[in-house]
N, C-alpha and C. Protein backbone atom coordinates (compact mmCIF):
# COMPACT_ATOMS: atom_id res chain seq x y z
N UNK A 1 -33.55 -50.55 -70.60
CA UNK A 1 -34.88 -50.97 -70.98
C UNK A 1 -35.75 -51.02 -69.73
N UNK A 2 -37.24 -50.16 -70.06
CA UNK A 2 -38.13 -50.29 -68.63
C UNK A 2 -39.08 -51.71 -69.25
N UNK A 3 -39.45 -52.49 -68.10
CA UNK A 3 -39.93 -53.29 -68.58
C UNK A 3 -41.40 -53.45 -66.93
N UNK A 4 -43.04 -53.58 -68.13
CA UNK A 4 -43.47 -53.80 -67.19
C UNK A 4 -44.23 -55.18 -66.54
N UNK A 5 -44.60 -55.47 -66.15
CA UNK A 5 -45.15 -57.26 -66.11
C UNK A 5 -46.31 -57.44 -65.25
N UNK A 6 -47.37 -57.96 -65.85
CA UNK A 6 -48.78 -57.56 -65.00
C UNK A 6 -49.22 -59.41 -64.68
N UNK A 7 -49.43 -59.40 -63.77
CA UNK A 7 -49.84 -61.05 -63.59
C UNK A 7 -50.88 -60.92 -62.76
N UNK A 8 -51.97 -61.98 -63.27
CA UNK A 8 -53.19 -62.22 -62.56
C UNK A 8 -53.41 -63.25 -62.07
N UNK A 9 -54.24 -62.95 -61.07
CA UNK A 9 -54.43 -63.21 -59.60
C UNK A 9 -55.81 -63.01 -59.46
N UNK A 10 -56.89 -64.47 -58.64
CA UNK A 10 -57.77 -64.56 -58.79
C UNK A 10 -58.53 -63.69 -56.89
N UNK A 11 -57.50 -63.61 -56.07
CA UNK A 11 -57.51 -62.72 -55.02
C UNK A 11 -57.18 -61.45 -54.73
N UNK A 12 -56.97 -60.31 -54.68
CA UNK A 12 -56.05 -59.42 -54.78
C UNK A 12 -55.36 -59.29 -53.33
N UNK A 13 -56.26 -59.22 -52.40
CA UNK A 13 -55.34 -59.75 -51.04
C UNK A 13 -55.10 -60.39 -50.65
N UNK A 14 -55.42 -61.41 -50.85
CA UNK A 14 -54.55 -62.72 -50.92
C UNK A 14 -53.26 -62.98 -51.52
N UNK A 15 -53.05 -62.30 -52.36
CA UNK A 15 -51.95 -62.25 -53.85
C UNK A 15 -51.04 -61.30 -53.33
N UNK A 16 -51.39 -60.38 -52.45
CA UNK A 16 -51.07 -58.71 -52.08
C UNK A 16 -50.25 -59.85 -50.87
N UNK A 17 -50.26 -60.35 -50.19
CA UNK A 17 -50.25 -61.06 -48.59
C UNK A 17 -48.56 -61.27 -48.94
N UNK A 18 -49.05 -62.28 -50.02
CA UNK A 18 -47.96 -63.18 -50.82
C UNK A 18 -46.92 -62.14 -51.31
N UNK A 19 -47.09 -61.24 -52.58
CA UNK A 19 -45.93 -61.17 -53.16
C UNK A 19 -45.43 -60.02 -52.17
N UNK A 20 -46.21 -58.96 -51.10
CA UNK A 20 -45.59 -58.27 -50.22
C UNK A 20 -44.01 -59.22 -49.54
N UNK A 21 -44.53 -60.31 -49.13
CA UNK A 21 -43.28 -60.79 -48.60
C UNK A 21 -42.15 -61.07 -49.24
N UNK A 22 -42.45 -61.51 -50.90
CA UNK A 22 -41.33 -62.12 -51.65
C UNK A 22 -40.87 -60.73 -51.63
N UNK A 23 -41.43 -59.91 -52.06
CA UNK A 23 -41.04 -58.67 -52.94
C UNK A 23 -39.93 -58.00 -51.72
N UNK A 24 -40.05 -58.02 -50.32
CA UNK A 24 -39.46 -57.39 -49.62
C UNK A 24 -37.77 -58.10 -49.26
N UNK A 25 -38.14 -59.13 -49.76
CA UNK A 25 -36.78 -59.78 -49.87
C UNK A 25 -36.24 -59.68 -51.17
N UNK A 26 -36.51 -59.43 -52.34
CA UNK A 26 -35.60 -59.12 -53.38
C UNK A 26 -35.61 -57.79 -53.44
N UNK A 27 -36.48 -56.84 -52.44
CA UNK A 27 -35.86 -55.37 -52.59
C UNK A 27 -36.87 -54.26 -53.84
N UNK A 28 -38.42 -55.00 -53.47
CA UNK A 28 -38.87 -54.14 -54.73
C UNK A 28 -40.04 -53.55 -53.93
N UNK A 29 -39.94 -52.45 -53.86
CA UNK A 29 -40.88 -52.10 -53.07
C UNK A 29 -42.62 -51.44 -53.32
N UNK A 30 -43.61 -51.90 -52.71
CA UNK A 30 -44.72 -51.52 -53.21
C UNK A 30 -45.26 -49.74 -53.69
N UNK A 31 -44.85 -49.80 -54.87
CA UNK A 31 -45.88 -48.40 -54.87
C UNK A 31 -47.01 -47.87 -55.48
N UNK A 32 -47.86 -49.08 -55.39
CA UNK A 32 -48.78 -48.94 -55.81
C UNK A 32 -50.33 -49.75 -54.84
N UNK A 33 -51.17 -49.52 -54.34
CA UNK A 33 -52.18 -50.35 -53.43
C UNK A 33 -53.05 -50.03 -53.77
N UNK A 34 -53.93 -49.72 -54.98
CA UNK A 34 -55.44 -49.74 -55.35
C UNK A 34 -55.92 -51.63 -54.98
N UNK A 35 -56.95 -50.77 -54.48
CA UNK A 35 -58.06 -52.10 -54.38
C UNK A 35 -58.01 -53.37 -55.46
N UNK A 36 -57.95 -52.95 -56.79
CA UNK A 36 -57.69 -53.46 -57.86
C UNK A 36 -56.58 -53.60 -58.49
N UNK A 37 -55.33 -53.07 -58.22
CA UNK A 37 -54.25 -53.52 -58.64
C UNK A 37 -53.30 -53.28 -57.61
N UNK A 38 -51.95 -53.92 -57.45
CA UNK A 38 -51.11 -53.57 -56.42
C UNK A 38 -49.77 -53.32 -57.25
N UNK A 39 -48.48 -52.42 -57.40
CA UNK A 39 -47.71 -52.61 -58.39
C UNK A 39 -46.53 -52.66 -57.02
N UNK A 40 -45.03 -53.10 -57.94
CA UNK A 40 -43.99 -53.30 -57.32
C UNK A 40 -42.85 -52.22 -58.20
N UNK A 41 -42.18 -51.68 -57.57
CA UNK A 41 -40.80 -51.32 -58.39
C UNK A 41 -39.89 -52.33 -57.98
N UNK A 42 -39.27 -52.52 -59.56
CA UNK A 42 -38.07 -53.21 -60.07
C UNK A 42 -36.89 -52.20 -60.73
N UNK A 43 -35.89 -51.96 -59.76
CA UNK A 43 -34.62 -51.06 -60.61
C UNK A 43 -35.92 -50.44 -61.93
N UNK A 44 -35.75 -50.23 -62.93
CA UNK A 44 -36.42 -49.49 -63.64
C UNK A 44 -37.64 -50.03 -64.34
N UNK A 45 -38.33 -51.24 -63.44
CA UNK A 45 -39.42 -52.09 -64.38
C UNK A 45 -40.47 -52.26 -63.14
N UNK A 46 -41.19 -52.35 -63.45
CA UNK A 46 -43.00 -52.51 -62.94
C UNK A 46 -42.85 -53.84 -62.72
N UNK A 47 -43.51 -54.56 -61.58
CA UNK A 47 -44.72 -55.82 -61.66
C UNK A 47 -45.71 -55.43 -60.86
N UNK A 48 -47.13 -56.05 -61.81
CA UNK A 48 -48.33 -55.35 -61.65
C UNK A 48 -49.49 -56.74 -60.82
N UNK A 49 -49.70 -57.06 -60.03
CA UNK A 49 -50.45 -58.04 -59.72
C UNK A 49 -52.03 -57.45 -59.40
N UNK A 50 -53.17 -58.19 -60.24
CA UNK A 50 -54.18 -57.78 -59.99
C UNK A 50 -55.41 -58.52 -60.80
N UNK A 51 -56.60 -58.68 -60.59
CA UNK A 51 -57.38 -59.59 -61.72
C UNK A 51 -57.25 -58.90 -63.00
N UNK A 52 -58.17 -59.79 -64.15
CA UNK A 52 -57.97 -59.24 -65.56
C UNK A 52 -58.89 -58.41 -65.60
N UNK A 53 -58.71 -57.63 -66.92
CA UNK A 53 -59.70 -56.74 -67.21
C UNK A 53 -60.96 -57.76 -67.79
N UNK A 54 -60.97 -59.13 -67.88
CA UNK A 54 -61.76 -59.76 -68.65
C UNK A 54 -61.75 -60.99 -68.44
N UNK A 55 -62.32 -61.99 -67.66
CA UNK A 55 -62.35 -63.65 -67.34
C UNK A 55 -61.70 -63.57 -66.42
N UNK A 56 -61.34 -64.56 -66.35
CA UNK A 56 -60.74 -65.13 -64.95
C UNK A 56 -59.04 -65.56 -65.27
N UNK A 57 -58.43 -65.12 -64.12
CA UNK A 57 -56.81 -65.36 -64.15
C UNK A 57 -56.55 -66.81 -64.68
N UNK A 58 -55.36 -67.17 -65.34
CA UNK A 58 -55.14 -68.29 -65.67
C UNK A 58 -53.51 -67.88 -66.21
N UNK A 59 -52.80 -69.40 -65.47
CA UNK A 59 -51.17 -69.17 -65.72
C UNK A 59 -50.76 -69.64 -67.27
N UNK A 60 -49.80 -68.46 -67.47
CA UNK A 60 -49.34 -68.57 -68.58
C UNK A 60 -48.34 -69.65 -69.21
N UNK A 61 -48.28 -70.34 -70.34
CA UNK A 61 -47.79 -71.52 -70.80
C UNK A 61 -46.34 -70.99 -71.22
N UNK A 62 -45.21 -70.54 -70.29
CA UNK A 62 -44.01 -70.82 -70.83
C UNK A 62 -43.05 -68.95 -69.93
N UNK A 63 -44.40 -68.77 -68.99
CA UNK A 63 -44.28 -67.19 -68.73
C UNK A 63 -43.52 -67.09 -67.06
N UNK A 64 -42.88 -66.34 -66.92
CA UNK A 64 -42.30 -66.75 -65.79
C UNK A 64 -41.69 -65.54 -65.39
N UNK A 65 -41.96 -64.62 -64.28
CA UNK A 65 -41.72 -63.79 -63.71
C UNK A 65 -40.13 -64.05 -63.05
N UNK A 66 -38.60 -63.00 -62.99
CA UNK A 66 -37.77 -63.61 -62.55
C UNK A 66 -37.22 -62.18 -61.39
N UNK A 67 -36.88 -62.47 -60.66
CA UNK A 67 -35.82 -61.39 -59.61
C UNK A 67 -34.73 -61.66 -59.66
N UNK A 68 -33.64 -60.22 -59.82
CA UNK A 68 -32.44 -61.22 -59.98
C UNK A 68 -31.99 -60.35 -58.62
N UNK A 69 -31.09 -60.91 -57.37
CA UNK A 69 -30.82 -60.51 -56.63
C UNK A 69 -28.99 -60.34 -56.07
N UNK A 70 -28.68 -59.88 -55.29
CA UNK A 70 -27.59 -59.43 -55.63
C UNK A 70 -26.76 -60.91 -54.10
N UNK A 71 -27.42 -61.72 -53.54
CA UNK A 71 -27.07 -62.88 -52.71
C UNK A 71 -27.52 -63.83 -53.24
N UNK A 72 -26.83 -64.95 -53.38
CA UNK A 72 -27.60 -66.01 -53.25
C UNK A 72 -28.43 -66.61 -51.85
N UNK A 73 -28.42 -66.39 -50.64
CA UNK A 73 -29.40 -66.55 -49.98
C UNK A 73 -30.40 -66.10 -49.86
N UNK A 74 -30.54 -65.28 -50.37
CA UNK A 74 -31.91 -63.98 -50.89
C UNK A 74 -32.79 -65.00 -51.56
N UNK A 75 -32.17 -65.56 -52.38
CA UNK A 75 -33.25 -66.41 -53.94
C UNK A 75 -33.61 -67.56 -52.36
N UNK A 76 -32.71 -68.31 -51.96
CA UNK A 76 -33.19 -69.54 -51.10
C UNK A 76 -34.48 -69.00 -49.89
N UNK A 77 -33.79 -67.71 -49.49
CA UNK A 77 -35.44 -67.05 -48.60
C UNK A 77 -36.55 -66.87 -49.33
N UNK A 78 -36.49 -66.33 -50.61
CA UNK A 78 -37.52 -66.14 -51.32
C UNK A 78 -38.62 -67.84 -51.36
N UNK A 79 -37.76 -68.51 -51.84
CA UNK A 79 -38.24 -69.93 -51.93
C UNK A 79 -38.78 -70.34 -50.54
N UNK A 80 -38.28 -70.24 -49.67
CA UNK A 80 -39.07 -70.99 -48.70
C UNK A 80 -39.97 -69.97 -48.11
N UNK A 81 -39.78 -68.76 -47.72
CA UNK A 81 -41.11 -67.90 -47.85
C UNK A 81 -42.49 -68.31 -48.47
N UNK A 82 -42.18 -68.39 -49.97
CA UNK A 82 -43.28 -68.73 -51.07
C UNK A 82 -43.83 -70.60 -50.31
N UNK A 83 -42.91 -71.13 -49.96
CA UNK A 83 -43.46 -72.53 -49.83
C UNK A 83 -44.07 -72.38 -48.51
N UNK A 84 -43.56 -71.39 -47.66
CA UNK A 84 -44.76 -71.24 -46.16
C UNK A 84 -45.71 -70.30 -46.54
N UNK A 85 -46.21 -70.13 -47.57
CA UNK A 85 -47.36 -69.37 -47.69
C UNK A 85 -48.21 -69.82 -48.72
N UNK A 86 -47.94 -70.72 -49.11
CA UNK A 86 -48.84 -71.69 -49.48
C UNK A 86 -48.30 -72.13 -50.83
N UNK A 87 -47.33 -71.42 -51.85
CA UNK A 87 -47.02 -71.66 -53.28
C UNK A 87 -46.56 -72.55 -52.92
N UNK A 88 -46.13 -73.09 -54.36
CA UNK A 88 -45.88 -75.02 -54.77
C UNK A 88 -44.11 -74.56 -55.26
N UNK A 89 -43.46 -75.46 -54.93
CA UNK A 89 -41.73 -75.74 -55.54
C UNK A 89 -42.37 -75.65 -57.18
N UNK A 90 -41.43 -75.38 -57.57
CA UNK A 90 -41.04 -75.29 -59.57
C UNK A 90 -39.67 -75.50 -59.81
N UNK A 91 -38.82 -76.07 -58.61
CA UNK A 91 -37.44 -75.99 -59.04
C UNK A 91 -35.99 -75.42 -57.24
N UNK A 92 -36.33 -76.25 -56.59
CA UNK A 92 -35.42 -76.13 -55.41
C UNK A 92 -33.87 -75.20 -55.65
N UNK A 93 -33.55 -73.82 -54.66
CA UNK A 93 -32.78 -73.53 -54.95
C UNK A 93 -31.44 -74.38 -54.92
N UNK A 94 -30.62 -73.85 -56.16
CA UNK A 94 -29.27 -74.80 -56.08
C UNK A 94 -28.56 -73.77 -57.35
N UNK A 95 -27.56 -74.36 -57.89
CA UNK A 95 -26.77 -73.59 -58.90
C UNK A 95 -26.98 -74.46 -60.24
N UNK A 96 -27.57 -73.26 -61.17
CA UNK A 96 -27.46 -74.34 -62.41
C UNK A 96 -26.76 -73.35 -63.67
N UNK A 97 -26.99 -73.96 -64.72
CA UNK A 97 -26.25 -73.41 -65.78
C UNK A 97 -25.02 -74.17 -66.06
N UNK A 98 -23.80 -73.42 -66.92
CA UNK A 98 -22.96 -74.35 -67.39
C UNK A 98 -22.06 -72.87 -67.59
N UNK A 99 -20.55 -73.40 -67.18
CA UNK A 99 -19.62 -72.24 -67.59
C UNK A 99 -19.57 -70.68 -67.55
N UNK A 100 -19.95 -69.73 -68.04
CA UNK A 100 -20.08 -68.48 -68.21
C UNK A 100 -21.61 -68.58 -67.50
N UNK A 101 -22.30 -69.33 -67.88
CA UNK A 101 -23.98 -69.17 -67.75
C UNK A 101 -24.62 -69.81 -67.03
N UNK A 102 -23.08 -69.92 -65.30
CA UNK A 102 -23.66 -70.74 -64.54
C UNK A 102 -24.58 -69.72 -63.29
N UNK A 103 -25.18 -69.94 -62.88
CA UNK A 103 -26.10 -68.77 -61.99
C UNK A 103 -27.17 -69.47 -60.79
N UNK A 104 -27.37 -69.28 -59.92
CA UNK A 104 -27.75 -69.70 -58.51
C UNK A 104 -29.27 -69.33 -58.22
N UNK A 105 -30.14 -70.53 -58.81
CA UNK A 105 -31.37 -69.91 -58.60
C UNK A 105 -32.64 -70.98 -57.72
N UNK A 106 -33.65 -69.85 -57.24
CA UNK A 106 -34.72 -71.08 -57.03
C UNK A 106 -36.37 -70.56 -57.91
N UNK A 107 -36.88 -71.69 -57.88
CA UNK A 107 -38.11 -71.52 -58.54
C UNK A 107 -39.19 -72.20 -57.83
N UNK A 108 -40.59 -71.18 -58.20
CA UNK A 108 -41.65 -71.46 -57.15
C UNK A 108 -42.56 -70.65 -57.75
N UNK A 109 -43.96 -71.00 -57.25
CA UNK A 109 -45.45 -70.74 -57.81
C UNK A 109 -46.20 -69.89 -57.10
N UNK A 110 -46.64 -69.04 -57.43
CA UNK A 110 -47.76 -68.22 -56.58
C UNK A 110 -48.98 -69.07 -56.44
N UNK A 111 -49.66 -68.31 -55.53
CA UNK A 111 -50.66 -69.11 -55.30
C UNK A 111 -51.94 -69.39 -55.86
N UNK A 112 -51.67 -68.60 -57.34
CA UNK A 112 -52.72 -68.89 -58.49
C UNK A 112 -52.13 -69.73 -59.22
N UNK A 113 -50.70 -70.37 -59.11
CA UNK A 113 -49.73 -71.04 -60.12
C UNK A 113 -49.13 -70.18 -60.97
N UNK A 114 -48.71 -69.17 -61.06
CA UNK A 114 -47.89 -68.13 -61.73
C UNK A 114 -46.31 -68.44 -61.11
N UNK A 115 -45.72 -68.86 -62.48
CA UNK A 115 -44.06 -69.45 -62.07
C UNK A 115 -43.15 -67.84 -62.33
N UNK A 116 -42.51 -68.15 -60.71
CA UNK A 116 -41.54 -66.75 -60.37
C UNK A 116 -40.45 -67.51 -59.86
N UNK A 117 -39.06 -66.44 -60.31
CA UNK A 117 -37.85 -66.99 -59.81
C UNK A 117 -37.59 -66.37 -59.00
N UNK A 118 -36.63 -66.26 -58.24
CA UNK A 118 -35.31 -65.33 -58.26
C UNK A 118 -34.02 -66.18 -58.04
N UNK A 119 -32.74 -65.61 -58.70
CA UNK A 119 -31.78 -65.75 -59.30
C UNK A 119 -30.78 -64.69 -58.95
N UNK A 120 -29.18 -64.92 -58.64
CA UNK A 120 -28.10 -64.33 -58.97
C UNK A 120 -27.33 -64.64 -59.60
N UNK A 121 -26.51 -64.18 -60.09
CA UNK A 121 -25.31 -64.45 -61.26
C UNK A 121 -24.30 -64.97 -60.92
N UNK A 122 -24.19 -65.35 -59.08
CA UNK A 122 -23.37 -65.96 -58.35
C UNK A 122 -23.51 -67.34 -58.57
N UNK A 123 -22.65 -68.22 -58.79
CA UNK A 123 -23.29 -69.61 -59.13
C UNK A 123 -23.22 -70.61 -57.78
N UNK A 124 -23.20 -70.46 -56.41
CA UNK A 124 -23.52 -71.02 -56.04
C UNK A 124 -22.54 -69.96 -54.70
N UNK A 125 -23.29 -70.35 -53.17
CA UNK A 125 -23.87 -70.11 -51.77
C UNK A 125 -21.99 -70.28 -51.54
């Protein structure tokens, strides 16, 4: 399944600053840099950061962008990256889940408040 994911952002270089760094630590690399939109490859899926075609950006109620990475120290860089660049904690990396569906993640906010993970299937460092 290709899957694509467009999130807005009330800066575009500002937003561009930001997810350049996350993105280079879970391994997705930019190929896309219009003025107006910036995109990322994901193994076979898009994320698209850029304003709307219509109003003003605003975070979604339950929406949450995730990386899944193949370390668990990858997800913990991602997190503190995002927290020195200005995003807010949503969830300190650690291992959660239960049994089969235990998995090693951290969670954190862009700097419009757009909640992004990243995650491995490793359950803990």
């Amino acid at each position: 399944m290709e899957l694509m994911v467009r999130v807005g952002v009330s800066d575009i270089s500002r937003a561009k600053h930001f997810y350049d760094a996350i993105t280079e630590i879970v391994g997705a690399p930019c190929t896309l840099n219009h003025p107006g939109l910036v995109a990322y490859g994901i193994g076979e899926g898009l994320l698209m950061i850029g304003r709307p075609a219509e109003g003003e950006p605003s975070i979604g109620n339950g929406v949450q962008v995730s990386f899944c990475v193949d370390d668990p120290a990858k997800a913990g860089r991602a997190y503190a990256t995002a927290l020195d660049l200005g995003g807010g904690c949503a969830g300190p990396p650690g291992s959660r889940g239960r049994g089969r569906n235990r998995f090693y993640g951290a969670y954190f906010r862009d700097l419009d408040g757009n909640k992004l993970s990243v995650f491995t299937r490793t359950p803990e460092i």
